[in-house]
Protein backbone atom coordinates (compact mmCIF):
# COMPACT_ATOMS: atom_id res chain seq x y z
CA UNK A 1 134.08 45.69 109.87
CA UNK A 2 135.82 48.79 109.26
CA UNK A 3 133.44 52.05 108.79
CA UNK A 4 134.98 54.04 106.51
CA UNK A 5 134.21 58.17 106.80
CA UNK A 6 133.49 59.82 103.33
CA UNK A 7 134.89 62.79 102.92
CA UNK A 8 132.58 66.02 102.16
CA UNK A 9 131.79 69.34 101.43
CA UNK A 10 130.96 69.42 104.68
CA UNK A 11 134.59 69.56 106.02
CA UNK A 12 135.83 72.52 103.55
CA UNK A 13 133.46 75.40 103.94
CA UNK A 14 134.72 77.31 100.96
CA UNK A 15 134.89 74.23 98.86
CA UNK A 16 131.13 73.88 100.19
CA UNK A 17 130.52 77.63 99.16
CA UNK A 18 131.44 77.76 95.82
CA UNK A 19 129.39 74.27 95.47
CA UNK A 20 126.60 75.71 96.53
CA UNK A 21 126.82 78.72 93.99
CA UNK A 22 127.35 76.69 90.93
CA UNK A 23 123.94 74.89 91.67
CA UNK A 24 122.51 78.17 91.23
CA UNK A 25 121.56 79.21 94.84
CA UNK A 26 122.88 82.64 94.09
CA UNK A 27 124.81 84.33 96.92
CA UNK A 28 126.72 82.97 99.98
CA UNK A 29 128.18 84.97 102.59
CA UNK A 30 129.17 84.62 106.04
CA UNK A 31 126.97 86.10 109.14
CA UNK A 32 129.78 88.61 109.76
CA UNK A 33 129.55 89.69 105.32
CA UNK A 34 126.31 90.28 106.50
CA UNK A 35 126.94 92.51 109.20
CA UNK A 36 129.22 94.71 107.33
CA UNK A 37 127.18 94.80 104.67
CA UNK A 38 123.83 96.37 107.06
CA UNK A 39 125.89 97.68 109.29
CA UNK A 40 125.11 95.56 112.25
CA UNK A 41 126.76 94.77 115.39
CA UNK A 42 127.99 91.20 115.82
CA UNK A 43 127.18 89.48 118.99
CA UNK A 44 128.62 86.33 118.78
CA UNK A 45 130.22 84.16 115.71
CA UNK A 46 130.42 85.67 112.73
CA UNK A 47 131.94 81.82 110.81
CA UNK A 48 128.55 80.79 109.69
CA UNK A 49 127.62 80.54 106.18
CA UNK A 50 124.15 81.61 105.28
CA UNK A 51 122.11 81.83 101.46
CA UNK A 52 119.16 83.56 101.85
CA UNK A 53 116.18 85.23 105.13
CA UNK A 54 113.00 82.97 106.72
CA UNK A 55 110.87 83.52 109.28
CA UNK A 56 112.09 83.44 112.74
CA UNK A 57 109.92 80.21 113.39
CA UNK A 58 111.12 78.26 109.55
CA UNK A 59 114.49 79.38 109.84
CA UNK A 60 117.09 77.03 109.49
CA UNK A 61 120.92 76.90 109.97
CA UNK A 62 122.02 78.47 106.71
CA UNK A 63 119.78 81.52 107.12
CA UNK A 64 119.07 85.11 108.47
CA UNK A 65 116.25 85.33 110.50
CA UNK A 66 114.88 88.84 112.42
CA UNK A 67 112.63 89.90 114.70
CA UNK A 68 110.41 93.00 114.86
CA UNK A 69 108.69 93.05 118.06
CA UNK A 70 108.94 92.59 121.92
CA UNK A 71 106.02 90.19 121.45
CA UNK A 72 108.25 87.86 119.39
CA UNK A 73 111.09 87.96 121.34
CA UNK A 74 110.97 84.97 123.24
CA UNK A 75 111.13 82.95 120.08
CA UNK A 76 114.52 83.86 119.46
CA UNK A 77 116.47 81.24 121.48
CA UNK A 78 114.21 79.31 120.01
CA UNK A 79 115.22 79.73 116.84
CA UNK A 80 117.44 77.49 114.12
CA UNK A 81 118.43 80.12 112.42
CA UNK A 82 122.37 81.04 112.29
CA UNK A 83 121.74 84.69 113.07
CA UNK A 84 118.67 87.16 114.05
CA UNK A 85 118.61 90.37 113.59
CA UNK A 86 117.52 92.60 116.49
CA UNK A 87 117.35 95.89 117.64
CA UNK A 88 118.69 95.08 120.95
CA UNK A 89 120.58 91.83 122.47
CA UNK A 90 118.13 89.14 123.65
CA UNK A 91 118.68 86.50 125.93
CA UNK A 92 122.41 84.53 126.06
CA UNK A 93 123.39 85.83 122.70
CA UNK A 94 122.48 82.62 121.08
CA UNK A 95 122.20 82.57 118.10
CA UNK A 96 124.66 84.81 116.67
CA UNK A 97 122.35 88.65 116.87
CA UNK A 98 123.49 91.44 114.74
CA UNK A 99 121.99 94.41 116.92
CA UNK A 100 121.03 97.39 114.74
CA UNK A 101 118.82 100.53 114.58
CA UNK A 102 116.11 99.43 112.67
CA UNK A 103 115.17 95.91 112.03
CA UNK A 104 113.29 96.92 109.05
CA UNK A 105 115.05 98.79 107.10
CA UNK A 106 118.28 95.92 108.00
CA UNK A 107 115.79 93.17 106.57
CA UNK A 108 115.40 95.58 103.35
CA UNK A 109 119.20 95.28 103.06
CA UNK A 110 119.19 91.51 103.97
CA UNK A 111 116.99 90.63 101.79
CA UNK A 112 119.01 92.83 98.82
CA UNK A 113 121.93 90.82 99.33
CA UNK A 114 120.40 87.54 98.79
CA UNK A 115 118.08 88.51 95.97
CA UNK A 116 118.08 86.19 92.57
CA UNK A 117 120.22 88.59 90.73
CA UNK A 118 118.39 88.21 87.11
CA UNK A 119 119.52 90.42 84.64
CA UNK A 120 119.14 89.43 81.28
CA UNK A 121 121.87 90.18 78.75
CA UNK A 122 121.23 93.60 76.70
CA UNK A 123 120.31 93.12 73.12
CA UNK A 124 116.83 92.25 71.18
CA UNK A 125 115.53 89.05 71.01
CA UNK A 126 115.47 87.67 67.71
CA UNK A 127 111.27 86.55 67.69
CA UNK A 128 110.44 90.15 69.07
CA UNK A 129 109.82 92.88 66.50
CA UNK A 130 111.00 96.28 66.56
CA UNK A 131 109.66 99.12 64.00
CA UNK A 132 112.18 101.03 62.08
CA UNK A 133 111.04 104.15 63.74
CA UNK A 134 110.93 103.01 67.15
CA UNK A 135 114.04 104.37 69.38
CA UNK A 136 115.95 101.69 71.65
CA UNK A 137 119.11 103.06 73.72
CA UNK A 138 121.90 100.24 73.14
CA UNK A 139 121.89 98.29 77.13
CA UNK A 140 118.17 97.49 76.54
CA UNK A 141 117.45 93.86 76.79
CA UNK A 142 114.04 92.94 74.94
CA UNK A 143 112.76 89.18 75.66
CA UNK A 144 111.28 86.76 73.15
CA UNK A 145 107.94 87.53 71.34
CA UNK A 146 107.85 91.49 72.17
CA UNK A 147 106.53 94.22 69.84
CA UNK A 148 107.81 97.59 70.31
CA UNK A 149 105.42 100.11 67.57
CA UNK A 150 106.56 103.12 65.58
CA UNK A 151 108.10 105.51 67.90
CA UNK A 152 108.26 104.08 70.83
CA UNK A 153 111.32 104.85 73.26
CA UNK A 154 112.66 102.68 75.75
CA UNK A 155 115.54 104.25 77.83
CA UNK A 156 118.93 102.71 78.74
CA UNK A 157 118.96 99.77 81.10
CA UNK A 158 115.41 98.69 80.87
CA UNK A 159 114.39 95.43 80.37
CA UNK A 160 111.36 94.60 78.22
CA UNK A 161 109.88 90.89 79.24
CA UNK A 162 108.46 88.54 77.12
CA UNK A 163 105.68 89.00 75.39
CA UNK A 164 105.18 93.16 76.43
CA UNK A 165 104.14 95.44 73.72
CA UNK A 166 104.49 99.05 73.85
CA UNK A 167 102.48 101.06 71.76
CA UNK A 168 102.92 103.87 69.21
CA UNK A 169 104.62 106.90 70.60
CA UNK A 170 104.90 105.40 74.28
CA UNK A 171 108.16 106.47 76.25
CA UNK A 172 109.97 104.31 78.82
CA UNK A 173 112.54 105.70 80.80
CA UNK A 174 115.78 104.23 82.12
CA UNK A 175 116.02 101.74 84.16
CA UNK A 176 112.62 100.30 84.05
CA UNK A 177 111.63 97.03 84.28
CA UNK A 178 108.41 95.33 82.55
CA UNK A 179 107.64 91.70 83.28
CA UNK A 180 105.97 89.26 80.66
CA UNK A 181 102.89 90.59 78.83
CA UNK A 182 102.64 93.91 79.85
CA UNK A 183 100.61 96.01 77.81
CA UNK A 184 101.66 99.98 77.13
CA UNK A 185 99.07 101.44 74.95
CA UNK A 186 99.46 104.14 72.30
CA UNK A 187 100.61 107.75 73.79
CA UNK A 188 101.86 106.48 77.52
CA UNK A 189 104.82 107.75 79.29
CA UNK A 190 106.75 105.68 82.10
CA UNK A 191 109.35 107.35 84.23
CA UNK A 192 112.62 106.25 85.40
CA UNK A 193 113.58 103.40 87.59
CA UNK A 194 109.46 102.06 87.35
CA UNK A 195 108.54 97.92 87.78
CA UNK A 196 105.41 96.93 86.10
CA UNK A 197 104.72 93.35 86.69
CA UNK A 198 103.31 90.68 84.75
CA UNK A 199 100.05 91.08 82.75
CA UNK A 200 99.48 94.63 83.81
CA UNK A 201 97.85 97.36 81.36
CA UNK A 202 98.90 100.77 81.19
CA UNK A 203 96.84 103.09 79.07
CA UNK A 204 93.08 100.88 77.99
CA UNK A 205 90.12 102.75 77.15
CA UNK A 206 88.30 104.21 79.98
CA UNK A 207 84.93 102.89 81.44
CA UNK A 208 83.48 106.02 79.99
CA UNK A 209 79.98 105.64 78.12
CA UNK A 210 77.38 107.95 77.67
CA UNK A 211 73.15 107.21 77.21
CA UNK A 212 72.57 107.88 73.36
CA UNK A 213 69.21 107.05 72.45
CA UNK A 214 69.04 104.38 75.24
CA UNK A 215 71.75 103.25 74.45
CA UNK A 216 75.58 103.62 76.20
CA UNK A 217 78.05 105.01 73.53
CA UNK A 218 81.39 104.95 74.30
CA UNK A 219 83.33 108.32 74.67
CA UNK A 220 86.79 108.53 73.04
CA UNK A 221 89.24 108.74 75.27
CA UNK A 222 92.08 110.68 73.31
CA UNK A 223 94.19 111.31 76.28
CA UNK A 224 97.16 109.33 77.72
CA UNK A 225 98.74 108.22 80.97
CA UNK A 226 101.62 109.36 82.52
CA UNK A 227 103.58 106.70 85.43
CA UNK A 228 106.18 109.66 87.16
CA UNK A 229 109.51 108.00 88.49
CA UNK A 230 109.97 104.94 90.76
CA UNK A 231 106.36 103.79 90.58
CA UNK A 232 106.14 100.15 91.14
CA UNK A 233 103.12 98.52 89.81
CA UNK A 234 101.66 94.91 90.83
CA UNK A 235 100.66 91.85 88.62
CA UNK A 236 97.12 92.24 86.63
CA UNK A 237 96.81 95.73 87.32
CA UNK A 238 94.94 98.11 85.16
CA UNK A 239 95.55 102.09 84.62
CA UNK A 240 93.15 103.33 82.23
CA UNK A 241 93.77 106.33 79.81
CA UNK A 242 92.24 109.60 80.08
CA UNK A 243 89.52 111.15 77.95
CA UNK A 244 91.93 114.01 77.23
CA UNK A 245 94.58 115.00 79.69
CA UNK A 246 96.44 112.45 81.00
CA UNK A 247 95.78 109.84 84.23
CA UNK A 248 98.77 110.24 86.47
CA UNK A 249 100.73 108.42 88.98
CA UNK A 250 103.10 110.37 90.86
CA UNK A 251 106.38 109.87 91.87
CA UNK A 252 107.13 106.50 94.10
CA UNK A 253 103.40 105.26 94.79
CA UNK A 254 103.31 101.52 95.12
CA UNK A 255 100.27 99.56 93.50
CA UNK A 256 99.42 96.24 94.67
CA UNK A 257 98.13 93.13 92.07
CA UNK A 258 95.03 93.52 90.48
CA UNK A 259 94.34 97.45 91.24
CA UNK A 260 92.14 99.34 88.70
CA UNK A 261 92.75 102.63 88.21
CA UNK A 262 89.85 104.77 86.19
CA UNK A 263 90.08 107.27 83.29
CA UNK A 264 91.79 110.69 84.53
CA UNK A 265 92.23 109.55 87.89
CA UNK A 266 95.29 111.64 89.69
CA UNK A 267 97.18 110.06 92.27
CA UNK A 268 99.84 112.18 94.17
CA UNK A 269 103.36 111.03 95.57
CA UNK A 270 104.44 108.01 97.52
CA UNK A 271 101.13 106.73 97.81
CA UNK A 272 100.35 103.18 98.83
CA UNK A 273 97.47 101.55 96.85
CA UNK A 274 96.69 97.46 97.83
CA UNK A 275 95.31 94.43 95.57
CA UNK A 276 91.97 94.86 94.56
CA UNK A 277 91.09 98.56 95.47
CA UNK A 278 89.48 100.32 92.50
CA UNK A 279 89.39 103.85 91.88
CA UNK A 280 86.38 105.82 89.95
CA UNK A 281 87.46 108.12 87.16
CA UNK A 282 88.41 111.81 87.84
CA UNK A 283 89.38 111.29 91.33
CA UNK A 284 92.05 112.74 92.81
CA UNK A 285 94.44 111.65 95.35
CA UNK A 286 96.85 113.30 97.45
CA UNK A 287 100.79 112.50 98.43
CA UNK A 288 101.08 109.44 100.84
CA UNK A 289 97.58 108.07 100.84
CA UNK A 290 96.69 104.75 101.92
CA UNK A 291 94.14 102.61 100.24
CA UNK A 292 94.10 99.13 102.01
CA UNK A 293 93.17 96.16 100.48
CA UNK A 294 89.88 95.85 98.63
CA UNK A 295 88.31 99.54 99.48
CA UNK A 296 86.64 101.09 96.39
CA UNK A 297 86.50 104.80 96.02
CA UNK A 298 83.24 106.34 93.82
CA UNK A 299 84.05 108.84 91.07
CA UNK A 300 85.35 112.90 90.87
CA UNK A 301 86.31 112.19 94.98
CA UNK A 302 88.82 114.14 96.44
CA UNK A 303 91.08 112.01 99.05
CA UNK A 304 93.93 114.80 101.33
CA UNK A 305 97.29 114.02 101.30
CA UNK A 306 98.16 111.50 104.24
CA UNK A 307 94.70 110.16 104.43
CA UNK A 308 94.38 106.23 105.00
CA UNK A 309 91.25 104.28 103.78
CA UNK A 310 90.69 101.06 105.64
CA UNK A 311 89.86 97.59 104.00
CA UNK A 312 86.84 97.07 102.68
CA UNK A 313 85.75 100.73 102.70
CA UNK A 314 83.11 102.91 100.02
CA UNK A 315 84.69 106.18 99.71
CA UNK A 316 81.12 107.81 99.07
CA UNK A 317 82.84 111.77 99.49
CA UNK A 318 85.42 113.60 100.11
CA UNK A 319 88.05 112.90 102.53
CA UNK A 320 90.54 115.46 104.20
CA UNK A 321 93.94 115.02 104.79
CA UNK A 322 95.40 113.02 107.54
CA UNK A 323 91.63 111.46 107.83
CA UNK A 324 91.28 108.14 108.59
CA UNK A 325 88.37 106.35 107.65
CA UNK A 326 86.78 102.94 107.48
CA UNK A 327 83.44 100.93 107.10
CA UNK A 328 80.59 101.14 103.77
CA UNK A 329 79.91 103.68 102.93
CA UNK A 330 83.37 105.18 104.93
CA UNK A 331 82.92 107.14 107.95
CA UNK A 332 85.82 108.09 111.07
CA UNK A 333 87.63 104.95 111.73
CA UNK A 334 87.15 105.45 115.74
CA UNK A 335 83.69 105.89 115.06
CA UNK A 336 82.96 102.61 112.66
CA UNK A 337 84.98 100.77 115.29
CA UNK A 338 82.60 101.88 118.16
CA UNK A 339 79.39 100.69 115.43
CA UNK A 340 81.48 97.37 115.03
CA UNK A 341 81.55 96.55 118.95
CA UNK A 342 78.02 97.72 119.75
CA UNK A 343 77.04 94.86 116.53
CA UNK A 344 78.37 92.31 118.57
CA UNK A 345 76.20 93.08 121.62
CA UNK A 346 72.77 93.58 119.14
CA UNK A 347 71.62 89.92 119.84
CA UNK A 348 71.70 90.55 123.79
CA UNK A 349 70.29 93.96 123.49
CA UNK A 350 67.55 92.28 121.48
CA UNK A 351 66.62 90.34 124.05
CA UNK A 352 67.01 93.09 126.65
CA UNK A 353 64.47 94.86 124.31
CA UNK A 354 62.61 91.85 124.79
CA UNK A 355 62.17 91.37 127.81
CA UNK A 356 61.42 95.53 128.49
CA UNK A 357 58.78 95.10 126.06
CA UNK A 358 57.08 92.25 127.75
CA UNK A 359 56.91 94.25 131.11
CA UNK A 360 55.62 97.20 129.70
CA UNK A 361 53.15 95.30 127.85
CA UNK A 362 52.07 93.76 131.23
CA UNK A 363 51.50 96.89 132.82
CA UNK A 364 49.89 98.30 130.25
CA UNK A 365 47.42 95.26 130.53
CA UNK A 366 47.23 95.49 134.07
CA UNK A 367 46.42 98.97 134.65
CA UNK A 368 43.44 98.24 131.73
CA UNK A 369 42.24 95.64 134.22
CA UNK A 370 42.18 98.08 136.79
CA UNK A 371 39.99 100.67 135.00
C-alpha cells in the first residue's frame, strides 16, 4: 500500500500565517518581529512564528515566554516555548533568548503586540439613546442599549460599552474607555486616556447618614467626583460622590476590582489601590501609595505620599510618608512581622510557662512544709 503525504499548512509558513489570522487569532509575527519590535537582542533563530506570551512552564512552540528571576532560571532549557526573554544569556542559547534590559518592561511590550486589538467602529448604536443636548465628538463609538443624559460630553475616541449610562452634565475625556454597564452619575468628570471596567460606579451617594431623632437621615451629597487623566479603574468598583466638593482620583492611580472608595475621599498621583480595599470618607491619600489587597482604611485618615499598607491591614491613624505598615489595627511592618513569629512559638512558650509555674508552685509548697 502506498502512503500518500497530505500536503499542509504546515509546509508554507506564510500560507500557515495568514491562516491562522483569518480564524481570528489576531497577530502573528516572527521571534526576530519581536525583537525589533522590544528592542531585544537575538540569540539564536529568529524563523519561528509565534501568536501570543505563557508562562515559562505552559509555554508552547508558537509562543513568547520570559523569565524574571535567577530563581527561575533553570527552567529555561526546559522550556517549549520558541523564545524567552531574558536579561542575560542562559545556558546553550536554546531556545531562541532575546537578551534585554528589563524583562518587565519587554513583557509590557510583548504582551502589546499580541493584544486582541478590539476597537469598535465609531458611530452610535441604534438601541442606545442620546439626548438632544448631550455633546458627542464624531470618532465616539457608543454600544447597544447606552443612555447618554442632557449634557453629557464624551470626548473624541472614547468608546462607551454596552449598557453604560452617563449622567446629566458628566464629562468624559478623549480617549477613554468604559466597559459594559458602567454607571457615571450626574455632575462627574473623567479625564483623558481613563479605563473603567465593567459594572463599576462612578459618582453614588455617599455612606453619609446622620442620627435624627434616633433615626439615621441621609445627608445630601451635592458634590461630584472628579477621575484626573490615565486612571484605570477595575470591574465592580465603586467611587462615591462627595457631600460638596468633589472626591478625586489623581492622575495615573490604578484601582483593582471591587474597591470602594468613600464620599470626599482624595487620592493623590500614581497610586496603586488592590481588589477589595475600602477607603472611609474624607481621607486623604498621598502620590504613589500602596494599598494591598483587602486592607481597609477608617475615615478623615491621612496616608504620606509613598506609604505602602500591607494586606489585610486597619489603618486606625495616620500614616507618614514612605511608612510601611501592616497587621489590625496597622502598626510598622518590621514590627507586626516580629509579633507574627513570636505567635508561632506561643504554644511552646505556654508550656514553658507551664512547666515554670509548676516548680515554683512546688517550692512554694515545700518551703510551707518547712515552716
Amino acid at each position: 500500500m502506498t502512503c500518500l503525504r497530505f500536503w499542509t499548512r504546515e509546509d508554507n509558513p506564510k500560507a500557515k500565517r495568514k491562516a491562522m489570522a483569518k480564524q481570528g487569532r489576531g497577530t502573528i509575527l516572527t521571534v526576530g518581529e519581536v525583537a525589533e519590535q522590544i528592542g531585544a537582542r537575538l540569540v539564536g533563530s529568529g524563523s519561528a512564528t509565534v501568536s501570543g506570551v505563557n508562562s515559562i512552564e505552559q509555554a508552547g512552540p508558537r509562543e513568547v515566554s520570559f523569565v524574571t528571576s535567577d530563581k527561575h532560571a533553570q527552567k529555561i532549557a526546559e522550556s517549549g516555548a520558541a523564545a524567552v526573554i531574558v536579561s542575560e544569556e542562559a545556558g546553550d542559547g536554546r531556545p531562541t533568548q532575546l537578551i534585554v534590559d528589563c524583562v518587565e518592561t519587554a513583557l509590557i511590550k510583548t504582551l502589546g503586540l499580541f493584544a486582541p486589538k478590539l476597537t469598535p467602529q465609531s458611530g452610535i448604536h441604534p438601541t442606545s439613546v442620546v439626548e438632544k443636548t448631550a455633546t458627542i465628538a464624531g470618532d465616539v463609538a457608543i454600544g447597544p442599549a447606552a443612555y447618554i443624559s442632557h449634557g453629557a460630553v464624551i470626548g473624541p475616541g472614547s468608546i462607551i460599552g454596552a449598557g453604560c449610562v452617563i449622567g446629566e452634565n458628566s464629562i468624559i475625556g478623549a480617549n477613554c474607555r468604559l466597559d459594559a454597564n458602567v454607571v457615571v452619575y450626574h455632575n462627574c468628570m473623567i479625564g483623558n486616556n481613563c479605563i473603567i471596567q465593567a459594572n463599576a460606579t462612578i459618582g453614588s451617594v455617599g455612606f453619609g447618614y446622620y442620627a435624627v431623632e434616633g433615626r439615621p437621615q441621609l445627608i445630601p451629597h451635592n458634590g461630584g467626583v472628579v477621575i484626573e487623566d490615565c486612571v484605570e479603574i477595575g470591574a465592580n468598583s465603586c467611587i462615591d460622590r462627595a457631600k460638596f466638593g468633589n472626591t478625586i482620583i489623581g492622575a495615573g492611580t490604578k484601582i483593582d476590582n471591587i474597591v470602594q472608595i468613600a464620599h470626599n475621599v482624595v487620592i493623590g498621583k500614581c497610586c496603586l489601590i488592590a481588589g477589595q480595599v475600602g477607603i472611609s470618607g474624607s481621607c486623604r491619600v498621598g502620590d504613589g501609595v500602596v494599598l494591598a489587597g483587602q486592607a481597609g482604611v477608617a475615615d478623615h485618615i491621612e496616608i504620606g505620599s509613598g506609604a505602602v499598607i500591607g494586606a489585610d491591614s486597619g489603618v486606625m491613624d495616620n500614616i507618614a510618608a514612605e511608612k510601611r505598615v501592616l497587621g489590625m489595627p496597622a502598626i510598622d511592618a518590621r514590627k507586626e512581622l516580629q509579633i507574627w513569629a513570636l505567635k508561632k512559638r506561643l504554644p511552646d512558650m505556654a508550656k514553658q510557662l507551664k512547666d515554670v509555674i509548676g516548680r515554683v508552685d512546688k517550692l512554694e509548697t515545700s518551703e510551707d512544709n518547712r515552716q
